[in-house]
Protein backbone atom coordinates (compact mmCIF):
# COMPACT_ATOMS: atom_id res chain seq x y z
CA UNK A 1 102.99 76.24 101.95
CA UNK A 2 100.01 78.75 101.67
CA UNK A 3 97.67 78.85 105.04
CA UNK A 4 93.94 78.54 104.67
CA UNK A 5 92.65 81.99 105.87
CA UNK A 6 89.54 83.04 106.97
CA UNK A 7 89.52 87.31 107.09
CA UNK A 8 87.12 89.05 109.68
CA UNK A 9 87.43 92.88 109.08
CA UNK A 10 85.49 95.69 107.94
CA UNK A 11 87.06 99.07 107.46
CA UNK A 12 89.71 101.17 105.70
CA UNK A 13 92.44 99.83 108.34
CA UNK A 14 91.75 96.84 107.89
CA UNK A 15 92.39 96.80 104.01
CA UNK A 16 95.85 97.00 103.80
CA UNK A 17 96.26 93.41 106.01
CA UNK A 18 93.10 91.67 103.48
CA UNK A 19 95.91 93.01 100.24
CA UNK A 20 98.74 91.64 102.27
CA UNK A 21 98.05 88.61 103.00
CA UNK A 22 96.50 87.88 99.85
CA UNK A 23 99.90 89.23 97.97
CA UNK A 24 101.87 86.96 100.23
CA UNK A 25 100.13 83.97 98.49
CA UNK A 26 97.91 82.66 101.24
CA UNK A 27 94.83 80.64 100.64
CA UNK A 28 91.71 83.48 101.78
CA UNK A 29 88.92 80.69 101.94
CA UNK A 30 86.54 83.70 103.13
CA UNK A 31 85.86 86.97 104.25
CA UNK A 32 83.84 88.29 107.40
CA UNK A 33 82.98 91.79 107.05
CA UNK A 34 80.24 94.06 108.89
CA UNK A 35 76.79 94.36 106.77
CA UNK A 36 76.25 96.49 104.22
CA UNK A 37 74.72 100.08 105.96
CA UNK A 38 72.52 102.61 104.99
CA UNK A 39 74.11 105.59 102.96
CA UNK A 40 72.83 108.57 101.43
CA UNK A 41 71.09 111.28 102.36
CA UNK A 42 68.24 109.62 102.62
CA UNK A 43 69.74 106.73 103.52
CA UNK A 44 68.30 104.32 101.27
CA UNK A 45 71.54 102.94 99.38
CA UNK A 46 73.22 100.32 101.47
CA UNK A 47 77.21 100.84 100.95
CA UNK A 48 79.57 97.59 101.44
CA UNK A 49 82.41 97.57 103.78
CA UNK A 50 85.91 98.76 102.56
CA UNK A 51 86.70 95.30 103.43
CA UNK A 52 83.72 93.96 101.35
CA UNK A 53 84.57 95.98 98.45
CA UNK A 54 88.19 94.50 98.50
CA UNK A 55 87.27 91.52 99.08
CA UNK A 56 84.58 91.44 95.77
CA UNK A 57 88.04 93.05 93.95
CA UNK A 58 89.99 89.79 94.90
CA UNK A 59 87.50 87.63 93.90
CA UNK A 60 86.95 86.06 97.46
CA UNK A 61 83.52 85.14 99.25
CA UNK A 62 82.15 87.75 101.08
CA UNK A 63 79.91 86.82 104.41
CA UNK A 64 78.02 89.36 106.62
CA UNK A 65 76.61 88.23 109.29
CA UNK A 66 74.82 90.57 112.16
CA UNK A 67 76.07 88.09 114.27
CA UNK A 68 78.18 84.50 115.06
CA UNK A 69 76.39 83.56 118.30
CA UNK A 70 74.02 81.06 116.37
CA UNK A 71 74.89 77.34 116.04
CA UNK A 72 74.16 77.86 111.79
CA UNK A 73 76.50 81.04 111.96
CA UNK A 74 79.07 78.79 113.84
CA UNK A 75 78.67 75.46 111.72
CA UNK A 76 79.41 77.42 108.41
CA UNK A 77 82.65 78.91 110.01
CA UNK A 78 83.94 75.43 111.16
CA UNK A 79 83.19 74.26 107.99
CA UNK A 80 85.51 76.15 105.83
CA UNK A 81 88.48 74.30 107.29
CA UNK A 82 90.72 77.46 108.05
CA UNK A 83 94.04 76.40 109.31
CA UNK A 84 93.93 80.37 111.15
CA UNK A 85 91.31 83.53 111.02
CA UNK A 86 92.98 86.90 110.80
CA UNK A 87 91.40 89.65 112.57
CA UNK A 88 91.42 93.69 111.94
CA UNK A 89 88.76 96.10 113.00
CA UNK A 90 85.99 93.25 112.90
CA UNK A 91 83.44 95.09 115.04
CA UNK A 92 81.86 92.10 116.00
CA UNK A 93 82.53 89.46 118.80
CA UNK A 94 83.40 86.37 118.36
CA UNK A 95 81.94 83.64 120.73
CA UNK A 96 84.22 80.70 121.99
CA UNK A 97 83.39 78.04 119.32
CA UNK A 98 84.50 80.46 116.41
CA UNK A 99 87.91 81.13 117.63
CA UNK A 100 87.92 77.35 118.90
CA UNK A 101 87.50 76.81 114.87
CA UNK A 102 90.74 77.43 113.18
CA UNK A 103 93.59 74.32 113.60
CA UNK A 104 96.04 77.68 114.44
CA UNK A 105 93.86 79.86 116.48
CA UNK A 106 93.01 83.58 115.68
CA UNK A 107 95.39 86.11 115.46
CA UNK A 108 94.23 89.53 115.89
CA UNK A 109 96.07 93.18 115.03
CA UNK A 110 95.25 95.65 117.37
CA UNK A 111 96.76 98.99 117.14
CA UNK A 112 98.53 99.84 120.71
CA UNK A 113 101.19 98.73 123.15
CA UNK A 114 98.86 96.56 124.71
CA UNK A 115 97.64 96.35 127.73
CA UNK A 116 97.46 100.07 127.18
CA UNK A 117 94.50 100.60 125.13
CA UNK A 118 92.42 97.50 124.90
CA UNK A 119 89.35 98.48 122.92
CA UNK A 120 87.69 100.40 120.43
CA UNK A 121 89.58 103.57 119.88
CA UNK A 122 92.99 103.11 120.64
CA UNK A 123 94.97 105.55 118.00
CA UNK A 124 92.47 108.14 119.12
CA UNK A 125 92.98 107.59 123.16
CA UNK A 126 96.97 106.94 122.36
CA UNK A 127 96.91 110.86 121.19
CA UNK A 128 94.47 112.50 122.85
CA UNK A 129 96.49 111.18 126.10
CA UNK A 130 99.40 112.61 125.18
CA UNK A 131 101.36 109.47 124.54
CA UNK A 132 104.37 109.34 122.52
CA UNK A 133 104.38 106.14 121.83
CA UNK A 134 101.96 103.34 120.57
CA UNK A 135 102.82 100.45 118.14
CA UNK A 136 100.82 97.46 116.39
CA UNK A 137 100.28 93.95 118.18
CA UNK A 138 99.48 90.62 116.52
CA UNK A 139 97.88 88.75 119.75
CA UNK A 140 96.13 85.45 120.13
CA UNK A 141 92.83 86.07 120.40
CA UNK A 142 90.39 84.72 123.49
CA UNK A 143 87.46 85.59 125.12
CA UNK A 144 88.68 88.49 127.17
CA UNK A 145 88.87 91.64 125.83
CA UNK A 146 92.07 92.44 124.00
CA UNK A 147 93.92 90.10 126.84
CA UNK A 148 95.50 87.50 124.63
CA UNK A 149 99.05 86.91 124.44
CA UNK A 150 101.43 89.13 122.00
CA UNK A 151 103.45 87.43 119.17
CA UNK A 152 104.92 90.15 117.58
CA UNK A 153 105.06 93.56 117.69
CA UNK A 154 106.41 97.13 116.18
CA UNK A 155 106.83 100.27 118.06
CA UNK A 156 105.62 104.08 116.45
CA UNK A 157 106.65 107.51 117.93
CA UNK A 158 103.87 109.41 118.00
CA UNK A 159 105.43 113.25 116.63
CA UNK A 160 103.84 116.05 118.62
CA UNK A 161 101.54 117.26 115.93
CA UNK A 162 100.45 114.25 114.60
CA UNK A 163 97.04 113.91 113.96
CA UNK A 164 94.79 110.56 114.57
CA UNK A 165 94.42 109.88 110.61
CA UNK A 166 98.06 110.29 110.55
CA UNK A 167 99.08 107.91 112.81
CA UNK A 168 96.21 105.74 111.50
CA UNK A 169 97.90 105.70 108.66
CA UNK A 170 101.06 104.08 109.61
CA UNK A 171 99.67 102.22 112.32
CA UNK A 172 97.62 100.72 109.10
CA UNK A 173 101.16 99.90 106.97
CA UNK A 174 103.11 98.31 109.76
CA UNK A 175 99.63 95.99 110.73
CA UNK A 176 99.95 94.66 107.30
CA UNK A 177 103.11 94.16 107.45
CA UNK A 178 103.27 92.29 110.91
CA UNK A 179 100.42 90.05 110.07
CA UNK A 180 102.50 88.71 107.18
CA UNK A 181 105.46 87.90 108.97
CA UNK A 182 103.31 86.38 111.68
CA UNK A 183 101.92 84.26 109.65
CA UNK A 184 105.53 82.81 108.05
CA UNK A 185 106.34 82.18 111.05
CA UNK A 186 102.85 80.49 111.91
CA UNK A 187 103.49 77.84 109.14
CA UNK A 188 107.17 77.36 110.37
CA UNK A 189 105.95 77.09 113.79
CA UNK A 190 108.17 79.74 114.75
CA UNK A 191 105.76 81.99 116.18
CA UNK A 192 106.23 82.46 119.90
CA UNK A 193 103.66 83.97 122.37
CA UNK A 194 104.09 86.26 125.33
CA UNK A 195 101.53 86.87 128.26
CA UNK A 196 100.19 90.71 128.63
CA UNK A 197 101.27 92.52 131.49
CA UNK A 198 99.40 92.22 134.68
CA UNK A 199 99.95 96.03 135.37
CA UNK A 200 99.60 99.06 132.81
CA UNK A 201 95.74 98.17 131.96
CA UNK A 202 94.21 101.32 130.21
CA UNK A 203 90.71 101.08 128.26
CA UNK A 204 90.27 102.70 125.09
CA UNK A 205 86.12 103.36 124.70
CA UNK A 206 84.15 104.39 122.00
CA UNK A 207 84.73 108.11 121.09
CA UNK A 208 81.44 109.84 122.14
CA UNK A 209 80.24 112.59 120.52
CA UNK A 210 79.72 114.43 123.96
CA UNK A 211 83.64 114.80 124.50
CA UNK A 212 84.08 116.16 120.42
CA UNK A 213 83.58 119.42 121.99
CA UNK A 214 86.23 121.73 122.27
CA UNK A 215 86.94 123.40 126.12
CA UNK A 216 89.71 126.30 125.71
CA UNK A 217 89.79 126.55 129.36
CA UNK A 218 91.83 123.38 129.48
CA UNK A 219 95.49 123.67 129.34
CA UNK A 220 96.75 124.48 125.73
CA UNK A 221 99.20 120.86 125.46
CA UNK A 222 95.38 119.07 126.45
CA UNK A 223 93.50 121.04 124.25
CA UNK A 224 96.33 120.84 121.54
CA UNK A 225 95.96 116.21 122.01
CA UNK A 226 92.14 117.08 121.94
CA UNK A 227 92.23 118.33 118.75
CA UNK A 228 94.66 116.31 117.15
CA UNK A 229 93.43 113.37 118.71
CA UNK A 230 89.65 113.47 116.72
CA UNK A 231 91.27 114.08 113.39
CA UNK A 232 89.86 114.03 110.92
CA UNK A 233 86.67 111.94 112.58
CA UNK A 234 84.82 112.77 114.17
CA UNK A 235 86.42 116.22 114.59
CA UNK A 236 86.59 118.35 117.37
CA UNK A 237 84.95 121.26 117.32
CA UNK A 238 83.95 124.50 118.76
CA UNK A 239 81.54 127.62 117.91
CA UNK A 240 82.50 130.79 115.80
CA UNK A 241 80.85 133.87 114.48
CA UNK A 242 81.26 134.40 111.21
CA UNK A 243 79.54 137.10 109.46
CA UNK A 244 77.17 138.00 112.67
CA UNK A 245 76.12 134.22 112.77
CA UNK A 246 76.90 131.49 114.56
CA UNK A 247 78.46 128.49 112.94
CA UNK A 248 80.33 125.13 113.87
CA UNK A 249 84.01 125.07 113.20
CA UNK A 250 85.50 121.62 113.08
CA UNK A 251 89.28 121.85 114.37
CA UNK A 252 91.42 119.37 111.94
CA UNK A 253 94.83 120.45 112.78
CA UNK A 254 96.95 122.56 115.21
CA UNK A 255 100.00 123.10 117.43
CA UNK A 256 101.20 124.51 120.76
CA UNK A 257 102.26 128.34 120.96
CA UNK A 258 102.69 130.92 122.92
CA UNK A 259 100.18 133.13 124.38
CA UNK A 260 97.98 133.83 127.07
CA UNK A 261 94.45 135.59 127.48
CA UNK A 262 91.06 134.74 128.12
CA UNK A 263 90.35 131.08 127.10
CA UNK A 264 89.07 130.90 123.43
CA UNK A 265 90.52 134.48 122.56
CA UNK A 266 91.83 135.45 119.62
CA UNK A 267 95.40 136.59 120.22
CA UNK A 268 96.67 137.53 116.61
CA UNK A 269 96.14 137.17 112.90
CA UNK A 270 97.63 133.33 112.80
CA UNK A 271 94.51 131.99 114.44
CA UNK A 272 96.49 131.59 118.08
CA UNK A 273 93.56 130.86 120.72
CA UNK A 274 94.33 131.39 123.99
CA UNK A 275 93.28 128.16 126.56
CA UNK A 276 93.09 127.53 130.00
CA UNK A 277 97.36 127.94 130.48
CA UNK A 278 99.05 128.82 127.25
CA UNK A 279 97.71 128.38 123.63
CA UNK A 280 97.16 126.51 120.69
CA UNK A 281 97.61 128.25 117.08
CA UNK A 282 94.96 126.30 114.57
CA UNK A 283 96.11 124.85 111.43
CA UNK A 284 93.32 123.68 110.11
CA UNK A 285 89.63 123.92 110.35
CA UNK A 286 86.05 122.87 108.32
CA UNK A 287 83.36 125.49 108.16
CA UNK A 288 80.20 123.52 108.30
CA UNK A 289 79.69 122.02 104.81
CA UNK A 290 82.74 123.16 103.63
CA UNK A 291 86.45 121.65 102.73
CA UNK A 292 89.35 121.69 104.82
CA UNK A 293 91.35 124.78 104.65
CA UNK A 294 94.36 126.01 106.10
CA UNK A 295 94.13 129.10 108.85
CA UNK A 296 95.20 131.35 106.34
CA UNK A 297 92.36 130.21 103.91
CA UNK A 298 89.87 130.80 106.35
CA UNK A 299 91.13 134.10 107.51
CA UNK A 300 90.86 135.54 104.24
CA UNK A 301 87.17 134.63 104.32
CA UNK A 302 86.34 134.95 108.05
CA UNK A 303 87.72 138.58 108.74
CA UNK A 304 88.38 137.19 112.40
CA UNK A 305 90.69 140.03 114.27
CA UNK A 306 92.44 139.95 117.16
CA UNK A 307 90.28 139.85 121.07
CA UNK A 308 87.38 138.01 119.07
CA UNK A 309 86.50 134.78 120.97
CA UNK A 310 85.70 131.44 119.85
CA UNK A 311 83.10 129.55 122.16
């Protein structure tokens, strides 16, 4: 028996859990997504949600609201009868009377070992921490943030040079994945729930721009996780002089070597930059309003040498 779902996400992560589900046969009465936003470089054209485009693909109503605080918001929600909401990547909170709504609650996936990394931005925190390991969660939701108990979850190694889109990537297969064998065992009424940890409680924020900055004087492994940890978005990055001028290099992918000297030398012809303790050798970079290229790309249009310095 298919499960009236409502779906409350809005981007590309979310995506793959909307085509799930909907694959799997359930009933999707509706879908929540963020509004359309201003795109362009004038930004005049509005551009829909990934989740909103999918959603228009599938043939399902589409709702946007800026908010679900308001008794109308809250009296169209109960009204579409969902036996359970799924929730990825919403970006919006959702009040007590929403997830009071569904006859099955609301089941969230949130991509960490939870209670590390409640919040925002937890592939990005997960790497740029260092941690080699992080997993998906599907958790009953409730008012707390990220606190709910766990139902099911799947374990990821995170490899040493794996980037944040990477791992986002997988992190994005295995959600989908989860969320459909959650909700089997939802209708079954096999699906068991655990309480978080007390201890272990780690907060993943919001990824300022004022920490996308790269700091060679930092030990090479932390500059290494820094790096990897913003790819592709927003992208670390640091200063370079190309052609007597000063541009911004955005740092997509690199790896710990060997090597010492100043921090943000130059130490050879492979792109290795010297840090704090050790090095990092870039993979690669993004020349301001240019594509992704490998060191060796850039090299070949840089002319960088050895004892040059990045800032």
């Amino acid at each position: 028996m298919a499960l009236r779902v409502v779906f409350m996400g809005t981007p590309d992560f979310s995506v793959a859990t909307l085509r799930a589900l909907a694959e799997a046969g359930h009933d999707i009465v509706a879908v929540y997504t963020q509004p359309p936003r201003a795109a362009g470089r004038r930004g005049l054209e509005l551009t829909p949600s990934p989740v909103q485009r999918e959603a228009e693909r599938l043939g399902i109503a589409v709702y946007t609201p800026v908010s679900l605080k308001s008794e109308a918001e809250q009296a169209a929600f109960r009204a579409l009868d969902a036996d359970v909401a799924v929730v990825v990547a919403y970006g919006l909170l959702l009040p007590k009377p929403i997830l009071d709504a569904p006859r099955l609650g609301c089941l969230n996936g949130h991509a960490s070992l939870l209670p590390r990394w409640r919040g925002a931005a937890p592939i990005q925190r997960a790497i740029m921490a260092g941690d080699a390991e992080t997993g998906m969660m599907i958790m009953k939701m409730e008012q707390g943030l990220d606190t709910g108990p766990v139902g099911l979850v799947e374990k990821l190694a995170i490899d040493p040079d794996m980037t944040a889109g990477d791992l986002h990537d997988r992190l994005m297969a295995a959600g989908a994945g989860l969320m459909v064998e959650a909700l089997a065992r939802l209708e079954t009424g096999t699906l068991t729930f655990v309480e978080q940890a007390a201890e272990g409680v780690t907060y993943a924020a919001k990824i300022a721009k004022t920490e996308t900055r790269i700091d060679w004087t930092r030990p090479a492994d932390a500059v290494h996780n820094h790096i990897r940890g913003l790819s592709p978005f927003p992208g670390g990055w640091c200063e370079a002089t190309i052609g007597g001028r000063v541009e911004r290099l955005k740092l997509l992918r690199s790896t710990v070597a060997d090597g010492m000297g100043e921090p943000g030398g130059i130490l050879d012809d492979r792109l290795t930059v010297a840090c704090g303790s050790g090095a990092v050798r870039l993979v690669e970079v993004q020349r301001a309003g240019g594509r992704p290229v490998t060191a060796q790309e850039f090299l070949r249009g840089a002319k960088f040498e050895e004892g040059m310095k990045l800032s």
